[in-house]
PDB file of N, CA and C in Angstrom:
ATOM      1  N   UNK A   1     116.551 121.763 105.024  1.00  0.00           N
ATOM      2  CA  UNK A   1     115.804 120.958 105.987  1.00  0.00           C
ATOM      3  C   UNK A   1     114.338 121.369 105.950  1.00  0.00           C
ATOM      4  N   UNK A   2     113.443 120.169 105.951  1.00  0.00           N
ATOM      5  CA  UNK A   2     112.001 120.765 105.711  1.00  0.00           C
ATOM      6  C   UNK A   2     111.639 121.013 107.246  1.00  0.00           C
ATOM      7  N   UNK A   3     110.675 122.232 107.178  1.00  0.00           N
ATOM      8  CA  UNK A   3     110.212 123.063 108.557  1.00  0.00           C
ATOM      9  C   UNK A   3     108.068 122.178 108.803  1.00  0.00           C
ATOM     10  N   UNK A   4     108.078 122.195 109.710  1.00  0.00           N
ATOM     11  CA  UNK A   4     106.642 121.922 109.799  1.00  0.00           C
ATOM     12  C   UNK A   4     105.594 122.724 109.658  1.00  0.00           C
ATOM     13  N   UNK A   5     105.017 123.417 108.403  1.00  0.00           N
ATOM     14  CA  UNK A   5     104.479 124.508 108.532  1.00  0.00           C
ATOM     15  C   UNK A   5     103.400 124.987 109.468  1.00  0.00           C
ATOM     16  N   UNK A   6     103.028 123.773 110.464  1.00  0.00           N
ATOM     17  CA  UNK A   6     102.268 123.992 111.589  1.00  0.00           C
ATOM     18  C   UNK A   6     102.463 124.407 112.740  1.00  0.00           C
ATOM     19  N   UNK A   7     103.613 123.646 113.651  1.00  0.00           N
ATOM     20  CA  UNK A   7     104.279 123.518 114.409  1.00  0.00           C
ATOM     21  C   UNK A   7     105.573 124.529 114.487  1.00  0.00           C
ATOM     22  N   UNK A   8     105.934 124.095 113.089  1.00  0.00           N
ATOM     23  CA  UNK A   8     107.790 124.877 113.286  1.00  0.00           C
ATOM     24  C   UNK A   8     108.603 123.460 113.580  1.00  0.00           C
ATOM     25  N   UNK A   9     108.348 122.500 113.618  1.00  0.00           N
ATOM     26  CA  UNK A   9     109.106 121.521 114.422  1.00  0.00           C
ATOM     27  C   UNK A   9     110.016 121.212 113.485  1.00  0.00           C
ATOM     28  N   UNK A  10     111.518 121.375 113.084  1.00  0.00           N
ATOM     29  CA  UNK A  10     112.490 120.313 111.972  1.00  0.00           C
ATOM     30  C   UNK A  10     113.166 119.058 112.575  1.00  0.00           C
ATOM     31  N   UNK A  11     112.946 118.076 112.155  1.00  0.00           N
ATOM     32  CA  UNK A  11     113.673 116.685 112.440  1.00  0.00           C
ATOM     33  C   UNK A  11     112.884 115.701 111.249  1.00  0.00           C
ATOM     34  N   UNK A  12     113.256 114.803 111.998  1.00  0.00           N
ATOM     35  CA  UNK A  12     112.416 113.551 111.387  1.00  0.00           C
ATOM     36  C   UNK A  12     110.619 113.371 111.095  1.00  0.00           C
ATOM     37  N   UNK A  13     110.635 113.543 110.141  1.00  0.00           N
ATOM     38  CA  UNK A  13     109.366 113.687 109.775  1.00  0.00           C
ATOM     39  C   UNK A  13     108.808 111.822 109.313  1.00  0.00           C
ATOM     40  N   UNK A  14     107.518 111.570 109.643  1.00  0.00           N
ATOM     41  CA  UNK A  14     106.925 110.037 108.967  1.00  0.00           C
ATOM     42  C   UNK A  14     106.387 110.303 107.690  1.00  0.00           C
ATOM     43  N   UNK A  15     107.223 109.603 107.038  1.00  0.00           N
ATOM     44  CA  UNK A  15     107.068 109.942 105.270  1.00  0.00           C
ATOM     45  C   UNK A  15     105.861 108.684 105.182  1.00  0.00           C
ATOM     46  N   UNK A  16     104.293 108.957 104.757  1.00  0.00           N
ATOM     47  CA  UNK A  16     103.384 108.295 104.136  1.00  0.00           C
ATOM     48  C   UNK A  16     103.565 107.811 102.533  1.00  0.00           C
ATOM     49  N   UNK A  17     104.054 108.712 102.104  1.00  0.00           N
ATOM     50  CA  UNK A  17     103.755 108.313 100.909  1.00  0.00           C
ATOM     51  C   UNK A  17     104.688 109.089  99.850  1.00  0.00           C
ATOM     52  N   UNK A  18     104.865 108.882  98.530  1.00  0.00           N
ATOM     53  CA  UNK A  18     105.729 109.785  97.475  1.00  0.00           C
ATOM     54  C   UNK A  18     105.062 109.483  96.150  1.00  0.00           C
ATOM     55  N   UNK A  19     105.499 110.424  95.335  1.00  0.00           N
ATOM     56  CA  UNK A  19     104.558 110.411  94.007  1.00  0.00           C
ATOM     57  C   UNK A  19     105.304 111.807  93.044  1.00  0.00           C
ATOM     58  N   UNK A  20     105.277 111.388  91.727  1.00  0.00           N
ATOM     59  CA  UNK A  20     105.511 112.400  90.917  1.00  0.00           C
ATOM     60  C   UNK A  20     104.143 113.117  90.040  1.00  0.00           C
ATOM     61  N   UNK A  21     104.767 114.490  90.323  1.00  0.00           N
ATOM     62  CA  UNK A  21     103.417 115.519  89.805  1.00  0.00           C
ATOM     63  C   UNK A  21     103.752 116.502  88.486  1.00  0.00           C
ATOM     64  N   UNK A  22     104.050 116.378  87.617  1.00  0.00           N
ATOM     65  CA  UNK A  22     104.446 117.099  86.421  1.00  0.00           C
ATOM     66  C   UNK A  22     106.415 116.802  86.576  1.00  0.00           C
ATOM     67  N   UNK A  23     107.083 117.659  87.255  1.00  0.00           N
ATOM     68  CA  UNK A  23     108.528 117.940  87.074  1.00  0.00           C
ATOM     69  C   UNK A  23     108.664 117.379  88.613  1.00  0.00           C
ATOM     70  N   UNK A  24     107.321 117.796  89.466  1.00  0.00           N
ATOM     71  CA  UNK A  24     108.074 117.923  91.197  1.00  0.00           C
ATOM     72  C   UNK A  24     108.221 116.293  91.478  1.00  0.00           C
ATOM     73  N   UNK A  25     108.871 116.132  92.524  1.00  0.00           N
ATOM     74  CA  UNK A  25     108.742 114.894  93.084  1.00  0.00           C
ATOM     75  C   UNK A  25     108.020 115.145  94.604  1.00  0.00           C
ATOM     76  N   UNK A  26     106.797 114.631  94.886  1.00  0.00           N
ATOM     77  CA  UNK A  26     106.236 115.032  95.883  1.00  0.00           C
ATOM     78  C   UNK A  26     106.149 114.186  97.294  1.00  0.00           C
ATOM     79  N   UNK A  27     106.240 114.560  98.451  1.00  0.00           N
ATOM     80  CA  UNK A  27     106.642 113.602  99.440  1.00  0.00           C
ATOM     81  C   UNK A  27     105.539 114.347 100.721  1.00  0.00           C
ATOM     82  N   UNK A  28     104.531 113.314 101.166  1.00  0.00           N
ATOM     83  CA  UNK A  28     103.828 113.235 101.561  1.00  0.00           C
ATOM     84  C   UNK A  28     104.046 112.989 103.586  1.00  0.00           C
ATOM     85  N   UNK A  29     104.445 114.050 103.974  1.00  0.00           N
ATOM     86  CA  UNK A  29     104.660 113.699 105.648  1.00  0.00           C
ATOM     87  C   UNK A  29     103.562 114.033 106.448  1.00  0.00           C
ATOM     88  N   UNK A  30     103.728 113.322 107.716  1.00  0.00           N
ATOM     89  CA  UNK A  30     103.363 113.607 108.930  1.00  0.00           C
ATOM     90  C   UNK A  30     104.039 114.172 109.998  1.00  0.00           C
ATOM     91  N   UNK A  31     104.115 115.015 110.766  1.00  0.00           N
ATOM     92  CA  UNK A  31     104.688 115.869 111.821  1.00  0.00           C
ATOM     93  C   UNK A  31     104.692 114.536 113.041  1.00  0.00           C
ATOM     94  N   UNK A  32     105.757 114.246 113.739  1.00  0.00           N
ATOM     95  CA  UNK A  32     105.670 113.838 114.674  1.00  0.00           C
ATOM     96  C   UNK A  32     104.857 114.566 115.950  1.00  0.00           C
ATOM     97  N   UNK A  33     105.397 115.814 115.766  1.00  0.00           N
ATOM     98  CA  UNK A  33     104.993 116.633 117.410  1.00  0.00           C
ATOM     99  C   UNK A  33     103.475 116.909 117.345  1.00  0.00           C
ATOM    100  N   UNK A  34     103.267 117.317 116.195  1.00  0.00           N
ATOM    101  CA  UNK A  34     101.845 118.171 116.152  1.00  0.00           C
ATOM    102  C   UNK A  34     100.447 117.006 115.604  1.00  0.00           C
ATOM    103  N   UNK A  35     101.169 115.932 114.367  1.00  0.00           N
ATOM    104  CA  UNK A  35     100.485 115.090 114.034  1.00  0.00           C
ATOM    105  C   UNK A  35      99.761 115.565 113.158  1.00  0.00           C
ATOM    106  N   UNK A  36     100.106 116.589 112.104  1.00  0.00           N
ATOM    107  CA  UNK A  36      99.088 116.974 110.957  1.00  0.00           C
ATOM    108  C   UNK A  36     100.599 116.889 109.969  1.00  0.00           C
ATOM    109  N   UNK A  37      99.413 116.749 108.914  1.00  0.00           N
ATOM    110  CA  UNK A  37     100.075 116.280 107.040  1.00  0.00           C
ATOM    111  C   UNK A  37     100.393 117.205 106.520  1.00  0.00           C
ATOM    112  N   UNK A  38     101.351 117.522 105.337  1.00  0.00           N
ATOM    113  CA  UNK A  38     101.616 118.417 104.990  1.00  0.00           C
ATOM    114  C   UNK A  38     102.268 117.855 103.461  1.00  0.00           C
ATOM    115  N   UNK A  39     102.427 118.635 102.541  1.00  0.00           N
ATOM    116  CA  UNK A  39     103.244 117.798 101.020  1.00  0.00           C
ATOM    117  C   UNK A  39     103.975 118.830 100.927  1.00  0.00           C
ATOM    118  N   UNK A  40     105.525 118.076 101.130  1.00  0.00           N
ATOM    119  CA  UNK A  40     106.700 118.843 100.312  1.00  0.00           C
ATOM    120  C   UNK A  40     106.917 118.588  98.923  1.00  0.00           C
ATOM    121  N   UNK A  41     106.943 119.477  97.595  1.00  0.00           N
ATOM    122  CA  UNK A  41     107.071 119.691  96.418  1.00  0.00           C
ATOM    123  C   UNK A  41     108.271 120.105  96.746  1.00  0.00           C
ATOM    124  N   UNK A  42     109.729 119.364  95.503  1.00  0.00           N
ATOM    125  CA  UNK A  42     110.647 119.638  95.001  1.00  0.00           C
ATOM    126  C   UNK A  42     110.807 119.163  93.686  1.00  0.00           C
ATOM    127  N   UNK A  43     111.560 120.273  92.984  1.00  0.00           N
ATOM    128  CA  UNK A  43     111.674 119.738  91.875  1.00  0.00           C
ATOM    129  C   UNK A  43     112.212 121.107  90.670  1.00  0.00           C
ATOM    130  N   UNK A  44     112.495 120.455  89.512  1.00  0.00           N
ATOM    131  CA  UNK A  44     113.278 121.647  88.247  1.00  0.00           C
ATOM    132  C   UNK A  44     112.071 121.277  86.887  1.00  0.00           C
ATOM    133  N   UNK A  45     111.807 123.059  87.209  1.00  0.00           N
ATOM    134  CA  UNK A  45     110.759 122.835  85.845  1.00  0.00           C
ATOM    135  C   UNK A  45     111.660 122.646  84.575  1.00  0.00           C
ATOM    136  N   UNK A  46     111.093 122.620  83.666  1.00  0.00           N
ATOM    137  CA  UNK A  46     111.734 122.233  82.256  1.00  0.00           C
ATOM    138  C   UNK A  46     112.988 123.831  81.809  1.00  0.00           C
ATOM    139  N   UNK A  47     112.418 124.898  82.358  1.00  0.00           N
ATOM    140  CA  UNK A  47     113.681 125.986  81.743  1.00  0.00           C
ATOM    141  C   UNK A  47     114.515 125.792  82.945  1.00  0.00           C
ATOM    142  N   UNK A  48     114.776 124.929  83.822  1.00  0.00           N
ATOM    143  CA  UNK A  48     115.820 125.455  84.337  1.00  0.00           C
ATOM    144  C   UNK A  48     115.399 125.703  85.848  1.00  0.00           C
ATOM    145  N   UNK A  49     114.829 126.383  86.352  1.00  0.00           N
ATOM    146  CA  UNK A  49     113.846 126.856  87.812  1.00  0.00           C
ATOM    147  C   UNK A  49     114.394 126.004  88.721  1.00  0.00           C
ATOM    148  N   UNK A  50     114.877 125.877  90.148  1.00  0.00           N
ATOM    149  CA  UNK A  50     114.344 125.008  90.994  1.00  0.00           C
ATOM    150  C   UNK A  50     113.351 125.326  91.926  1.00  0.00           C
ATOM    151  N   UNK A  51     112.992 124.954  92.517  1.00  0.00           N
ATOM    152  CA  UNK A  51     111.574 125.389  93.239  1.00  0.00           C
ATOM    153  C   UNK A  51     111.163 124.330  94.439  1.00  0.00           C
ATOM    154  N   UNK A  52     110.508 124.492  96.020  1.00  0.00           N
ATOM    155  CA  UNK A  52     111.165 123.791  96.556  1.00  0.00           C
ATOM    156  C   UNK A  52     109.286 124.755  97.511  1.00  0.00           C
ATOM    157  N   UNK A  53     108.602 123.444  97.845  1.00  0.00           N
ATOM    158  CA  UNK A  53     107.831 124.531  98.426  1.00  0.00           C
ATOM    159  C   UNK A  53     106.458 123.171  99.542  1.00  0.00           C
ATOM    160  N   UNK A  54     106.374 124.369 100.390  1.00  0.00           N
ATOM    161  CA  UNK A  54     105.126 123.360 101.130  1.00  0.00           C
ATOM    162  C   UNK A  54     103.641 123.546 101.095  1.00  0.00           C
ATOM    163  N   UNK A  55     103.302 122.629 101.078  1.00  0.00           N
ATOM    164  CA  UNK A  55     101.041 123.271 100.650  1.00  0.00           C
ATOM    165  C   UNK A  55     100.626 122.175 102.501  1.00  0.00           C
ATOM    166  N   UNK A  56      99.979 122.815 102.851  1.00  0.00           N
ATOM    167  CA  UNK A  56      99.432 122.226 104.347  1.00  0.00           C
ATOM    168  C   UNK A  56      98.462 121.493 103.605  1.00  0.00           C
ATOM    169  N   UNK A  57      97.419 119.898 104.497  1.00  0.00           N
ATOM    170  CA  UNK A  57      96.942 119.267 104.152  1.00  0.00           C
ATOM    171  C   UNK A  57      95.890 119.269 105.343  1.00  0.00           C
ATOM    172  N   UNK A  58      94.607 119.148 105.119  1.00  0.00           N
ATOM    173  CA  UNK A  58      93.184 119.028 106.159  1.00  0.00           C
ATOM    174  C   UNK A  58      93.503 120.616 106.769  1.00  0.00           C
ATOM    175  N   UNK A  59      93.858 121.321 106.475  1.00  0.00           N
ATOM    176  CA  UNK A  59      93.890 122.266 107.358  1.00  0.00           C
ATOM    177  C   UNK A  59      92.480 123.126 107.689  1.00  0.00           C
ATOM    178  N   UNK A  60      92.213 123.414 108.681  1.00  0.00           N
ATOM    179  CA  UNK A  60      90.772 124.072 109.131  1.00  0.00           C
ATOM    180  C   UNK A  60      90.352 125.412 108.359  1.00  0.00           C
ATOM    181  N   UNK A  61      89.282 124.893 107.824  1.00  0.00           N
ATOM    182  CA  UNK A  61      88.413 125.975 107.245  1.00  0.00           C
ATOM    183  C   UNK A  61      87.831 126.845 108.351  1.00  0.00           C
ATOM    184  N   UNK A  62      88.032 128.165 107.456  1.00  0.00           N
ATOM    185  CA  UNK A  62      87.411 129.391 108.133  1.00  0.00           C
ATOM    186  C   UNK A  62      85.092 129.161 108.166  1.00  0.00           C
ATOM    187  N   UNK A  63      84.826 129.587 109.644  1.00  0.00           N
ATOM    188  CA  UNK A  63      83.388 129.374 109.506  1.00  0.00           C
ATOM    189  C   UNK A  63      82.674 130.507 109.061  1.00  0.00           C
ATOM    190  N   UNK A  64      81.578 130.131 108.325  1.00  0.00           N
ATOM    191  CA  UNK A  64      81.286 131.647 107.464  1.00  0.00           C
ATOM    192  C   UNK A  64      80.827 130.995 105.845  1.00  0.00           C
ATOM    193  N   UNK A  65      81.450 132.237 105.292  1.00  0.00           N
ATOM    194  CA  UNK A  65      81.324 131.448 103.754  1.00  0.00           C
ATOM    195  C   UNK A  65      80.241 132.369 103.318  1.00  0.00           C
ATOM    196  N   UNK A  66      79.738 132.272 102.137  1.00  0.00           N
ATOM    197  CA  UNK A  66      79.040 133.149 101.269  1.00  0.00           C
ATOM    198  C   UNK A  66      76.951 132.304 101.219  1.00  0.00           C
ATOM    199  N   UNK A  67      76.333 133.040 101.328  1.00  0.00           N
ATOM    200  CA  UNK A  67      74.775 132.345 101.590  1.00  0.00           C
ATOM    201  C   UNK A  67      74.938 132.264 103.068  1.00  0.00           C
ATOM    202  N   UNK A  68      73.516 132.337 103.142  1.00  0.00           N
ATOM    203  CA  UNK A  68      72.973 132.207 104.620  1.00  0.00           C
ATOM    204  C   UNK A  68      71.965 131.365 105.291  1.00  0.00           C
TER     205      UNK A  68
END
């Protein structure tokens, strides 16, 4: 079951969008509770692997940064 890596929230997630990225099949949600994006990657690389993973989307940059 996919987790909301923001929130924590598992249920029904609003699927935007889907797309294939090398091997993964990638699925593009929205969090009901919290309302931020997130892309679940699943998928079997070519030896064999499965692999199953989440990357957060707009998430807030740290203020700061390098130059002044």
């Amino acid at each position: 079951m996919t987790k909301c890596p923001y929130c924590g929230f598992e249920g029904g997630f609003k699927l935007l969008k889907t797309w294939k990225f090398k091997w993964y099949n990638v699925h593009y949600h929205e969090c009901p509770r919290c309302s931020r994006k997130f892309r679940f990657y699943t998928g079997v690389s070519p030896r064999g692997k499965k692999s199953e993973f989440i990357i957060r989307v707009g998430a807030p940059r740290r203020a700061g940064g390098a130059g002044g």
